[in-house]
C-alpha atoms as a PDB file:
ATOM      1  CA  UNK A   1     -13.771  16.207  21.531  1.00  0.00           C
ATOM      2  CA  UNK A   2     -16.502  13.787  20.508  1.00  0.00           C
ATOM      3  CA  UNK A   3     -15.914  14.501  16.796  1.00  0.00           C
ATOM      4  CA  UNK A   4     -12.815  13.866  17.246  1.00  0.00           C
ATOM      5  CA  UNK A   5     -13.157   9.886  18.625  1.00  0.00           C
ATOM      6  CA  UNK A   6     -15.904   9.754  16.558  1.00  0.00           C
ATOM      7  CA  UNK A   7     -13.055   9.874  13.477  1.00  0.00           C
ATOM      8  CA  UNK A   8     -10.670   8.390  15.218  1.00  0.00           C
ATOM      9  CA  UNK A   9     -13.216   5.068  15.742  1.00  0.00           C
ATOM     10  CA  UNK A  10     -14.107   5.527  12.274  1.00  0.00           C
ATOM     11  CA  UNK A  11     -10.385   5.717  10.875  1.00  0.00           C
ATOM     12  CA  UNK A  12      -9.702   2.519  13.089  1.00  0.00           C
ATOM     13  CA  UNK A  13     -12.393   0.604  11.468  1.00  0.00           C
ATOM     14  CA  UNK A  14     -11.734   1.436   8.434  1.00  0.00           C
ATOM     15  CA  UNK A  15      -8.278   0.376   9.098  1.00  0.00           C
ATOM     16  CA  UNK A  16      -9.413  -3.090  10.235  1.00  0.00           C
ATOM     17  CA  UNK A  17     -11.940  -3.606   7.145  1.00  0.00           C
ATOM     18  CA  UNK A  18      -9.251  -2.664   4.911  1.00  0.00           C
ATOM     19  CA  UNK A  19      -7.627  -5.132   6.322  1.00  0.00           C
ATOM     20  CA  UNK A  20      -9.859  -8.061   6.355  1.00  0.00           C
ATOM     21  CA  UNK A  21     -10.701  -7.226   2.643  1.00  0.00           C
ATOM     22  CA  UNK A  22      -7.041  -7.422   1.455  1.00  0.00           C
ATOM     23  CA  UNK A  23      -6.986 -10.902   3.404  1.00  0.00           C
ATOM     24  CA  UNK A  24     -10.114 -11.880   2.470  1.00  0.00           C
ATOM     25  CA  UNK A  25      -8.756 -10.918  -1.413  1.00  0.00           C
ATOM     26  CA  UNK A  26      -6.383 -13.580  -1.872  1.00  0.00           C
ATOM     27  CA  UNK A  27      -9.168 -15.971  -1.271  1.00  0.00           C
ATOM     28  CA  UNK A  28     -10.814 -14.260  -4.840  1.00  0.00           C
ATOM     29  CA  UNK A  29      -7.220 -14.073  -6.544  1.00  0.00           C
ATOM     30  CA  UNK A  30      -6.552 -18.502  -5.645  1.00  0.00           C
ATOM     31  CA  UNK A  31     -10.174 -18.778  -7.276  1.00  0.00           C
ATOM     32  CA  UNK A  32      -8.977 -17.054 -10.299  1.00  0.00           C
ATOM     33  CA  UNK A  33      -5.458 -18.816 -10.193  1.00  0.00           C
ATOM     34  CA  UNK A  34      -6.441 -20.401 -14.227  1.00  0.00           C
ATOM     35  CA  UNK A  35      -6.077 -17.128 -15.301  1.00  0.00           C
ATOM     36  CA  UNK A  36      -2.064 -15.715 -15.396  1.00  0.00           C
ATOM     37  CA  UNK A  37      -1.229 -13.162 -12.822  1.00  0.00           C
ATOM     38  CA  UNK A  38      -0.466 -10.070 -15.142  1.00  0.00           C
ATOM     39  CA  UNK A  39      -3.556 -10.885 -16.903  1.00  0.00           C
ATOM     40  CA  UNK A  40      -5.788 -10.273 -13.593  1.00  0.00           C
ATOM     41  CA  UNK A  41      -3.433  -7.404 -12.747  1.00  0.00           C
ATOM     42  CA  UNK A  42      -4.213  -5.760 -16.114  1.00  0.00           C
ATOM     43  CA  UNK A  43      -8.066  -6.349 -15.878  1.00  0.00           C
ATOM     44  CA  UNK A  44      -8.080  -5.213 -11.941  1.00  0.00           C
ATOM     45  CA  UNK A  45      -6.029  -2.036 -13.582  1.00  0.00           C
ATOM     46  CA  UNK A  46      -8.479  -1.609 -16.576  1.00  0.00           C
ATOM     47  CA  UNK A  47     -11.591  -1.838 -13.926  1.00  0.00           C
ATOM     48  CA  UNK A  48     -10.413   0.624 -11.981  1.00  0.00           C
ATOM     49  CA  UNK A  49      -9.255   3.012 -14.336  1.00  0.00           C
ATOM     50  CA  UNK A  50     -12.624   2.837 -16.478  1.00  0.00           C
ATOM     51  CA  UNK A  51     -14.543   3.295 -13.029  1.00  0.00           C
ATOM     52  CA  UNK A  52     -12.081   6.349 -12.308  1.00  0.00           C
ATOM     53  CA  UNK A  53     -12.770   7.802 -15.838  1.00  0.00           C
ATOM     54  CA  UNK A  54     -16.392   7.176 -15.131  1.00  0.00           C
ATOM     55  CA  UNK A  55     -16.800   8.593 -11.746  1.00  0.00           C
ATOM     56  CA  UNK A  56     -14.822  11.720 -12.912  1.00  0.00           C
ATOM     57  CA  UNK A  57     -16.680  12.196 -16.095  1.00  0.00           C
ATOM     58  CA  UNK A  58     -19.907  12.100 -14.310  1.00  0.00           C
ATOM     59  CA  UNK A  59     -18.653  14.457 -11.764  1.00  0.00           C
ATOM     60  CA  UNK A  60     -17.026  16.729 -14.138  1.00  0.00           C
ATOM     61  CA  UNK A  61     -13.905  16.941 -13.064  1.00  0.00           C
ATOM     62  CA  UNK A  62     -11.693  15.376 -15.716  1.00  0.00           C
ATOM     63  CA  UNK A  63     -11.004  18.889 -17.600  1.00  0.00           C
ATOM     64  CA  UNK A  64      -9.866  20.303 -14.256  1.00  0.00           C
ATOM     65  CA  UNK A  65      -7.741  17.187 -13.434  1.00  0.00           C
ATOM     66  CA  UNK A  66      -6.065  17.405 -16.555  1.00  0.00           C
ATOM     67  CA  UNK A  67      -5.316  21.078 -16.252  1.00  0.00           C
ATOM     68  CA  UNK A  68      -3.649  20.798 -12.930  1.00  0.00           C
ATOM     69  CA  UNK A  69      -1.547  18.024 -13.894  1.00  0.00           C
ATOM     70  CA  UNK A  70       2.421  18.782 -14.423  1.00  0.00           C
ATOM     71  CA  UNK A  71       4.795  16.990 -15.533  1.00  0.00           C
ATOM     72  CA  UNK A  72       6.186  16.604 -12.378  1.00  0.00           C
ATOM     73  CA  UNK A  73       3.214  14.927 -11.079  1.00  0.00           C
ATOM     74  CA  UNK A  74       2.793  12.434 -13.928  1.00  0.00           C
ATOM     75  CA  UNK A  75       6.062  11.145 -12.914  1.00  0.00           C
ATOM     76  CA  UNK A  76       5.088  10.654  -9.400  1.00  0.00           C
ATOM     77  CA  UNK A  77       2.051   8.752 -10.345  1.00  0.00           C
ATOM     78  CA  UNK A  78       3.195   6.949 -13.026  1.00  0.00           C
ATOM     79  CA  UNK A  79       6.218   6.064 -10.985  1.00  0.00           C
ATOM     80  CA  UNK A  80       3.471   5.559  -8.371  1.00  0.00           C
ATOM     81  CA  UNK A  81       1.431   2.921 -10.680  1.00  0.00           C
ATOM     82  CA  UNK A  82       4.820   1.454 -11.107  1.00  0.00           C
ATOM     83  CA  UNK A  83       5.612   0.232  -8.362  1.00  0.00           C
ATOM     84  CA  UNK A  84       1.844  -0.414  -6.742  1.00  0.00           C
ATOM     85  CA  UNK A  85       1.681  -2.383  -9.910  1.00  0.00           C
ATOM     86  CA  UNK A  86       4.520  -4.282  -9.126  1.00  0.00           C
ATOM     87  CA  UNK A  87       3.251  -4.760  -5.321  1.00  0.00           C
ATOM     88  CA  UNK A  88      -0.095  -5.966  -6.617  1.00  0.00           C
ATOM     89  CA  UNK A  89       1.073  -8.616  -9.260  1.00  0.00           C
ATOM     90  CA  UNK A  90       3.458 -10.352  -6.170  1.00  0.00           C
ATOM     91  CA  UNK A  91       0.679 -10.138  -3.598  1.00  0.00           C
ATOM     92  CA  UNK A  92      -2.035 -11.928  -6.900  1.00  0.00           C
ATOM     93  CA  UNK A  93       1.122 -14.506  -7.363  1.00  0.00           C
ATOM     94  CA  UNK A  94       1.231 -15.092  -3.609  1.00  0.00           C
ATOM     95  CA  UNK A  95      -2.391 -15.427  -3.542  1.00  0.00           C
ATOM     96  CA  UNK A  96      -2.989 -17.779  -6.358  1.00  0.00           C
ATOM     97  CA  UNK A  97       0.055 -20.187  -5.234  1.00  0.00           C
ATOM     98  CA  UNK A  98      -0.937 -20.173  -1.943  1.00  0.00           C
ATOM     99  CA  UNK A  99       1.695 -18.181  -0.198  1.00  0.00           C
ATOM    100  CA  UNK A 100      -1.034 -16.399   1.813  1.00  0.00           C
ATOM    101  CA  UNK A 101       1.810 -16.075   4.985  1.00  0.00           C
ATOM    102  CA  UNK A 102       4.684 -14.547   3.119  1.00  0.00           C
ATOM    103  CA  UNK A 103       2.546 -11.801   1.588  1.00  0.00           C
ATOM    104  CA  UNK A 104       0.874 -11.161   5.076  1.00  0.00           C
ATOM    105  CA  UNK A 105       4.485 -11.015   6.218  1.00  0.00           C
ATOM    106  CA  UNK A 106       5.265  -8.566   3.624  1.00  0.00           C
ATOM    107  CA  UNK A 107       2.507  -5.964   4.116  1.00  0.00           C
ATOM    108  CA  UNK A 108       3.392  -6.317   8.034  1.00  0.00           C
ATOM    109  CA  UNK A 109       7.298  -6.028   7.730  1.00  0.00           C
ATOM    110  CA  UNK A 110       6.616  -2.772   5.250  1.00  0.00           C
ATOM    111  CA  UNK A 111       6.192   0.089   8.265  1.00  0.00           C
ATOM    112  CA  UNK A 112       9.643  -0.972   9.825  1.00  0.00           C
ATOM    113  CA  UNK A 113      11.620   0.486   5.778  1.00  0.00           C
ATOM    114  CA  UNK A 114       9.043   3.149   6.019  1.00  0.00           C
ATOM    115  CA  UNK A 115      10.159   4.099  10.139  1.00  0.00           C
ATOM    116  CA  UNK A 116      13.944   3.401   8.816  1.00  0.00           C
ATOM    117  CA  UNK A 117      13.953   5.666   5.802  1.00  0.00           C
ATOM    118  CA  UNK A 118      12.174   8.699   7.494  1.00  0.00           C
ATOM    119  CA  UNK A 119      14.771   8.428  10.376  1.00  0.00           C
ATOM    120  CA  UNK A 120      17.517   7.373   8.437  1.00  0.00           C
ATOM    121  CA  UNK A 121      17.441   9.327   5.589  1.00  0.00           C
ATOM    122  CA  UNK A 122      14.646  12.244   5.798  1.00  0.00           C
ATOM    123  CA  UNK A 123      15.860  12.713   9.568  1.00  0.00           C
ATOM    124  CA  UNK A 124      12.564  11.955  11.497  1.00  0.00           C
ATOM    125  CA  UNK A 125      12.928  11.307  14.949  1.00  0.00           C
ATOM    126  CA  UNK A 126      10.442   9.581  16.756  1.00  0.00           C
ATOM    127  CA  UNK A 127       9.319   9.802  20.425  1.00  0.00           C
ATOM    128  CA  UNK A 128       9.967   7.851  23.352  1.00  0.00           C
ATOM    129  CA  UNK A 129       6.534   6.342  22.981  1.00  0.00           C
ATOM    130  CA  UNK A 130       6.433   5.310  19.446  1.00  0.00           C
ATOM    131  CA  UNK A 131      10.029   3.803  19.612  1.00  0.00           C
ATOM    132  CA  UNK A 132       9.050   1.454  22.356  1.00  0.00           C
ATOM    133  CA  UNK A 133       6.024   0.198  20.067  1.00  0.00           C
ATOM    134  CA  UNK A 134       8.252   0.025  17.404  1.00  0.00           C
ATOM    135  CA  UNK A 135      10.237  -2.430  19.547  1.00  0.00           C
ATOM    136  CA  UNK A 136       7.487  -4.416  20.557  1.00  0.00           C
ATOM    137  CA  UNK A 137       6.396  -4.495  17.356  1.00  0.00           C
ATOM    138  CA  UNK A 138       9.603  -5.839  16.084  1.00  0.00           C
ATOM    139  CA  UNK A 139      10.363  -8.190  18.460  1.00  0.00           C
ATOM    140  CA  UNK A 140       6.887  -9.689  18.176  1.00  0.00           C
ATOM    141  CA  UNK A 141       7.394 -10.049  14.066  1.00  0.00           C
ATOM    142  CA  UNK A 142      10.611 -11.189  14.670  1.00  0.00           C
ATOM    143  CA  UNK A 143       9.785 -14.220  17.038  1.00  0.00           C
ATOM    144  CA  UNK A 144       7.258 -14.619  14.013  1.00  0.00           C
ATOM    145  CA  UNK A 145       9.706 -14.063  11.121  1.00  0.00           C
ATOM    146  CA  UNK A 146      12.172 -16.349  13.308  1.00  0.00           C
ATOM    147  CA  UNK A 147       9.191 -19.627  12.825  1.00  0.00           C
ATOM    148  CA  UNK A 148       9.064 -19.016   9.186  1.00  0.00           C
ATOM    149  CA  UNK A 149      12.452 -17.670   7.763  1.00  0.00           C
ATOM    150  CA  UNK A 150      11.689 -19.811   4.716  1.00  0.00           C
ATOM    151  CA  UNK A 151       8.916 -17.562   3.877  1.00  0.00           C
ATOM    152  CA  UNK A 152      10.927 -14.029   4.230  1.00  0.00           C
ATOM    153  CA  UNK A 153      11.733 -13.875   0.277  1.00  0.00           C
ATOM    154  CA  UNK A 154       8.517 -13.852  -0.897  1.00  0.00           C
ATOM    155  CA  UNK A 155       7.926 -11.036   1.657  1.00  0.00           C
ATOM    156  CA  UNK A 156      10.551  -8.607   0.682  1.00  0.00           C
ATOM    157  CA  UNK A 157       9.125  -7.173  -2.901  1.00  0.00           C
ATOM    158  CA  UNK A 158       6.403  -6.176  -0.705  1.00  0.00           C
ATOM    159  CA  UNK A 159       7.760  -4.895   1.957  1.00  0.00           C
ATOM    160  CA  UNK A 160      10.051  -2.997  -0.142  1.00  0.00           C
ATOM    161  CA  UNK A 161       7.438  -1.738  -2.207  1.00  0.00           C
ATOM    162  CA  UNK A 162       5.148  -0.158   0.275  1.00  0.00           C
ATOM    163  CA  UNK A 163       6.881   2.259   1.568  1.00  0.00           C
ATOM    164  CA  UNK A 164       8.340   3.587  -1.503  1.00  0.00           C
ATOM    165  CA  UNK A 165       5.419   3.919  -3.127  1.00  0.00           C
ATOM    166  CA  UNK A 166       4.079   5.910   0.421  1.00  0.00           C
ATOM    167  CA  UNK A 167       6.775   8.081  -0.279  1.00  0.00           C
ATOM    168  CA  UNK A 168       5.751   9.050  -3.485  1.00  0.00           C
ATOM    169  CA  UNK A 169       2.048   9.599  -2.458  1.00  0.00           C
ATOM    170  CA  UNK A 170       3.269  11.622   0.447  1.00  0.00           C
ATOM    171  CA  UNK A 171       5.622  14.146  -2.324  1.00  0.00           C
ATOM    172  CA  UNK A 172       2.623  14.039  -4.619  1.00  0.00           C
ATOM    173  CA  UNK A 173       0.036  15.353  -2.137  1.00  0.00           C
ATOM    174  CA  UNK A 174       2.736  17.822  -0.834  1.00  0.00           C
ATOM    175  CA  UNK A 175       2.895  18.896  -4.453  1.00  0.00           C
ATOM    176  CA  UNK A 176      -0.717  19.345  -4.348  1.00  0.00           C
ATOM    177  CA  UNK A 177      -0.535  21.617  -1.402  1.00  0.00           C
ATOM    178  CA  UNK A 178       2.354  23.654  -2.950  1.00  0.00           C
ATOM    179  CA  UNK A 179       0.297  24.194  -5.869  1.00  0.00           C
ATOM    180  CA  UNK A 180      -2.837  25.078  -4.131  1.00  0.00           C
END
């Protein structure tokens, strides 16, 4: 039982300090705003992918990687990269014109497509519990939406982007299962 809270306390605060650092991000992009947009997106992607290749390499796991990949699975990551791609260079835009709010707005309005498309089209129900946060949640973001409608535009590549890309990391990693 103690484990347990124990990663359920840790889970939360990662949760939090994933948080902060995606706020605290924009911040880094606006000091960067000289530079274009796709050109930080394409050195952020070109970081991380040299620090993947590294990490893997020195771990030796790249042969393995690339012998469990199928085609299948490229196309959910690269469809994947897509479209986190996509979120990424709207949330640097946001950030270096100083649109801080309507990307916040984004990332918060996100879980309500996610909640609608499992119900609504994968058939999810949810219990009596978790709807009634899902209304208080809603009703709280829309009293907030309601003092900024100006900003909601901005918001929606990102909140249509999240969940669609969860989607696609959720049928990856049950491809991973399948295949395990």
């Amino acid at each position: 039982m103690m484990a347990l809270a124990s990663r359920h306390m840790a889970a939360a605060c990662a949760g939090i300090m994933a948080n902060v650092l995606l706020g605290l991000s924009a911040l880094f992009w606006k000091t960067l705003g000289a530079l274009p947009p796709l050109t930080l997106l394409t050195a952020r992607i070109i970081a991380s992918l040299a620090a993947l290749l590294l990490i893997m390499g020195t771990l030796g796991r790249l042969r393995a990687l690339a012998q469990r990949v199928s085609q299948r699975d490229l196309a959910i990551h690269v469809t994947a990269a897509i479209l986190l791609a996509c979120n990424w260079l709207t949330f640097i835009w946001e950030s270096i014109q100083g649109h801080v709010v309507e990307s916040g707005l984004g990332y918060l309005l996100a879980p309500f497509v996610a909640i609608a498309a499992g119900c609504l089209v994968f058939g999810e129900t949810m219990s009596r519990t978790r709807l009634v946060a899902v209304l208080v949640y809603h009703q709280t973001l829309s009293a907030t939406s309601a003092l900024c409608f100006g900003l909601i535009c901005l918001a929606l590549l990102l909140m249509l982007c999240e969940p669609v890309l969860a989607r696609i990391v959720g049928a990856a990693r049950g491809n991973r299962q399948d295949a395990g």
